[in-house]
C-alpha atoms as a PDB file:
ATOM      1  CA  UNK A   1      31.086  93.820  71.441  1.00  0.00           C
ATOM      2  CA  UNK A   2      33.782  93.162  73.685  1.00  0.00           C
ATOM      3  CA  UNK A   3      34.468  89.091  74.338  1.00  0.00           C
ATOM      4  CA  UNK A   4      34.038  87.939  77.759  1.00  0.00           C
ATOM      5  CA  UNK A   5      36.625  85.464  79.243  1.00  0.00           C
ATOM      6  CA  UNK A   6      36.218  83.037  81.775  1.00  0.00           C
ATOM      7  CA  UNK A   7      38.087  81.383  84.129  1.00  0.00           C
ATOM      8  CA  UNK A   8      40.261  78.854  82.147  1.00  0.00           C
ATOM      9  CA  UNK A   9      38.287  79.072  78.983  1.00  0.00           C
ATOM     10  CA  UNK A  10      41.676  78.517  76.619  1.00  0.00           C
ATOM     11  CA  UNK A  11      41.274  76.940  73.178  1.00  0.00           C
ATOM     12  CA  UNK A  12      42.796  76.359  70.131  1.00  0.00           C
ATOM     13  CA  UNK A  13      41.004  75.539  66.793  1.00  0.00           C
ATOM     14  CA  UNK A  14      42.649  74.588  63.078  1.00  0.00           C
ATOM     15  CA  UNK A  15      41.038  75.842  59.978  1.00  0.00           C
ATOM     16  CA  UNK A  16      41.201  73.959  56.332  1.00  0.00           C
ATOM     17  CA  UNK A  17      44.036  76.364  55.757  1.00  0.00           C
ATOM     18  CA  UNK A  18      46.264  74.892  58.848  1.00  0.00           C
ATOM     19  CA  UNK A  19      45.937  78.020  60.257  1.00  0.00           C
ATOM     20  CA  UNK A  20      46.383  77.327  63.879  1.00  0.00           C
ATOM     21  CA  UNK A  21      44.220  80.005  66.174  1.00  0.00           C
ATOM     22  CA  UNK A  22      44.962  80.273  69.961  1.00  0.00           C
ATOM     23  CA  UNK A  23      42.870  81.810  72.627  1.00  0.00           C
ATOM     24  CA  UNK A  24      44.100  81.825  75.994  1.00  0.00           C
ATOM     25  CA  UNK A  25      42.388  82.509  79.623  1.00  0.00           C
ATOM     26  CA  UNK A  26      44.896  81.119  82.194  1.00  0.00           C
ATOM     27  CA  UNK A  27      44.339  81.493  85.509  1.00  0.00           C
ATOM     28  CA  UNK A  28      46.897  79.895  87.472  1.00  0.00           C
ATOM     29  CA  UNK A  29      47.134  76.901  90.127  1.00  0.00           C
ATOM     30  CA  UNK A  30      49.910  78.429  91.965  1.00  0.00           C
ATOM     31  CA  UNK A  31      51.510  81.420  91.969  1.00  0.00           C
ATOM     32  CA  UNK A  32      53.596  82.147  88.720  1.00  0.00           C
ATOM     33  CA  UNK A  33      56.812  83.815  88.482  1.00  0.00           C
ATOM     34  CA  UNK A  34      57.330  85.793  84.948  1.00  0.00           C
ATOM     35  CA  UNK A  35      60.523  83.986  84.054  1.00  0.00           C
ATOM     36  CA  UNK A  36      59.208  81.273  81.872  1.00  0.00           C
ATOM     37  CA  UNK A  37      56.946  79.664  83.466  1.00  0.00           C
ATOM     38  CA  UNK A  38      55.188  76.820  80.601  1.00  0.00           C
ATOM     39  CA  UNK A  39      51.440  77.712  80.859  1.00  0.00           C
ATOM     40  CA  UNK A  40      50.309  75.064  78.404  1.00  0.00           C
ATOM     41  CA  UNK A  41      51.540  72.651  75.666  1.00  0.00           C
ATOM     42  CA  UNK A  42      49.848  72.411  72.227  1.00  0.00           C
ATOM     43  CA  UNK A  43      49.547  68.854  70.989  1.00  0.00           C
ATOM     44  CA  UNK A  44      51.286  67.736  67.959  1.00  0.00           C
ATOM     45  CA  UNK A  45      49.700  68.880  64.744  1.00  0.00           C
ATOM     46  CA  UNK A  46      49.027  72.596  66.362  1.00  0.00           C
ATOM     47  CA  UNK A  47      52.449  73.155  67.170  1.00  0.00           C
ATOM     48  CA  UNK A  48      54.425  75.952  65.141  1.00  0.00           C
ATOM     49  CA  UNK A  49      57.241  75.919  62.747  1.00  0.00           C
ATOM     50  CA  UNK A  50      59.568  78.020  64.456  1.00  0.00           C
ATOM     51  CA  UNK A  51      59.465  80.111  67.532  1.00  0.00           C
ATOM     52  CA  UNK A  52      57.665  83.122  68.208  1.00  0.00           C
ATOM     53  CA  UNK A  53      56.574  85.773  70.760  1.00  0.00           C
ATOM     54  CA  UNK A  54      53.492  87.847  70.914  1.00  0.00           C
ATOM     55  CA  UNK A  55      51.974  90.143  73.693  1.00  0.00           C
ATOM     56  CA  UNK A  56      49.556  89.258  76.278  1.00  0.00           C
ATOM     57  CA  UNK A  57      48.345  91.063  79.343  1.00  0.00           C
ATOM     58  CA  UNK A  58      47.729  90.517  82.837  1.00  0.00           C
ATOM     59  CA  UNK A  59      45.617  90.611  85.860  1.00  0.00           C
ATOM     60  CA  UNK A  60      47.936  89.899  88.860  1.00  0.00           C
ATOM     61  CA  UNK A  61      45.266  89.660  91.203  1.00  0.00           C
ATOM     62  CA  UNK A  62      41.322  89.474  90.861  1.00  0.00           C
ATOM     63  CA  UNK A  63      40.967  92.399  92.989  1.00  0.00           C
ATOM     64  CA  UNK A  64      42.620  95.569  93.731  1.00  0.00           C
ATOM     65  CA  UNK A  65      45.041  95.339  90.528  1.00  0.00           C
ATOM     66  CA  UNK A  66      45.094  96.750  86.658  1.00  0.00           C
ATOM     67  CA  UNK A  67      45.772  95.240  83.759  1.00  0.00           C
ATOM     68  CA  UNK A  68      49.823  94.918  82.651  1.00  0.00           C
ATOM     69  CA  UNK A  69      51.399  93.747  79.594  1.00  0.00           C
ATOM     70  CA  UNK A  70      53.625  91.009  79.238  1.00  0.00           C
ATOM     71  CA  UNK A  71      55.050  87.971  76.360  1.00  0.00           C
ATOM     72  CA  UNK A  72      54.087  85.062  75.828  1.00  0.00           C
ATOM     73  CA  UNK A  73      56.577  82.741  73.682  1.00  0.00           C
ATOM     74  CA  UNK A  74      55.549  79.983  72.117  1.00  0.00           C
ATOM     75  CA  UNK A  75      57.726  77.274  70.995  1.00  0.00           C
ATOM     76  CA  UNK A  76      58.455  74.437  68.345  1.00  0.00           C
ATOM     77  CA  UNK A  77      57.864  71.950  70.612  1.00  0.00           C
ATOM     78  CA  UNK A  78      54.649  73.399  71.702  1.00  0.00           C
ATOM     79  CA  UNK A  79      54.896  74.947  75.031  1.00  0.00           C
ATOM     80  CA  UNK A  80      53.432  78.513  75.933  1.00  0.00           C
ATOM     81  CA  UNK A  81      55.492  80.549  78.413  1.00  0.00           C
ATOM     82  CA  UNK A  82      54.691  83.176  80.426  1.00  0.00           C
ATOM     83  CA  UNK A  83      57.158  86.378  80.723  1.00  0.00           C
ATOM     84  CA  UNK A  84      56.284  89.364  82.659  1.00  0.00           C
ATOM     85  CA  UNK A  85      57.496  92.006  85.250  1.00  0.00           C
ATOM     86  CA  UNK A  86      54.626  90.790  87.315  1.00  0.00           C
ATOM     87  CA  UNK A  87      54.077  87.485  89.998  1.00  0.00           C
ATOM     88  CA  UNK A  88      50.478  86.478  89.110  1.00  0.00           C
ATOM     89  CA  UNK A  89      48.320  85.262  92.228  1.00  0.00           C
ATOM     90  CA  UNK A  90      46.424  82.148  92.222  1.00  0.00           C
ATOM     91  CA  UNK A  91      43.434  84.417  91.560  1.00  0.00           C
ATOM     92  CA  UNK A  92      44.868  85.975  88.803  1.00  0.00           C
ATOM     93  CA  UNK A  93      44.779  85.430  84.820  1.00  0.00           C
ATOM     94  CA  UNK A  94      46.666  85.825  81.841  1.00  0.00           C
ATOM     95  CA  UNK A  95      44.959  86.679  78.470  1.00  0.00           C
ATOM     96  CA  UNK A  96      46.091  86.080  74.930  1.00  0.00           C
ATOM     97  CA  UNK A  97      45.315  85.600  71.275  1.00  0.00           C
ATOM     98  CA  UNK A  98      47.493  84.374  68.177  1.00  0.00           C
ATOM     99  CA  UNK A  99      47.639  82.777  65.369  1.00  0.00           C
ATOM    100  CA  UNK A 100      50.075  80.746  63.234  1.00  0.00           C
ATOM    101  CA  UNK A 101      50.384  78.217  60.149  1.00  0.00           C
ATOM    102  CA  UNK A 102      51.414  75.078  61.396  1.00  0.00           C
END
């Protein structure tokens, strides 16, 4: 069974293990350029270690568009950037999932 996102349904959960797990469904407030843009910032306590990267995909638009890959980086001091070869649209989302021992 497939898991169905909604609009701006991101969260982010620690177990008993400080394993730190990350679920994001971003859909932008303005348009987003894929050059860094900071999506989000984890609070202290679910920030990581060190930096990282994982992949993520896309939905530039809600309509009229497939699905592209891109990175998101996540950083020591808690932000998540976006990086892609795609603008998103105010209508469109981002989707990822990691997780990390913080």
């Amino acid at each position: 069974m497939a898991a169905k996102y909604e609009a701006n349904e991101s969260i982010y959960w620690k177990n008993q293990f400080n394993v730190v797990h990350v679920r994001i469904c971003f859909v932008p407030s303005a348009d987003v350029v894929g050059g860094g843009t900071v999506l989000c910032t984890l609070p202290t306590g679910f920030r990581p270690k060190n930096n990282f990267s994982v992949g993520g995909v896309t939905k530039p638009t809600a309509t009229g568009s497939s699905y592209v890959p891109c990175e998101l980086r996540i950083y020591a001091n808690g932000n998540v950037a976006y990086f892609g070869q795609t603008a998103l649209k105010t209508d469109g989302r981002i989707f990822g999932e990691f997780l990390f021992v913080s």
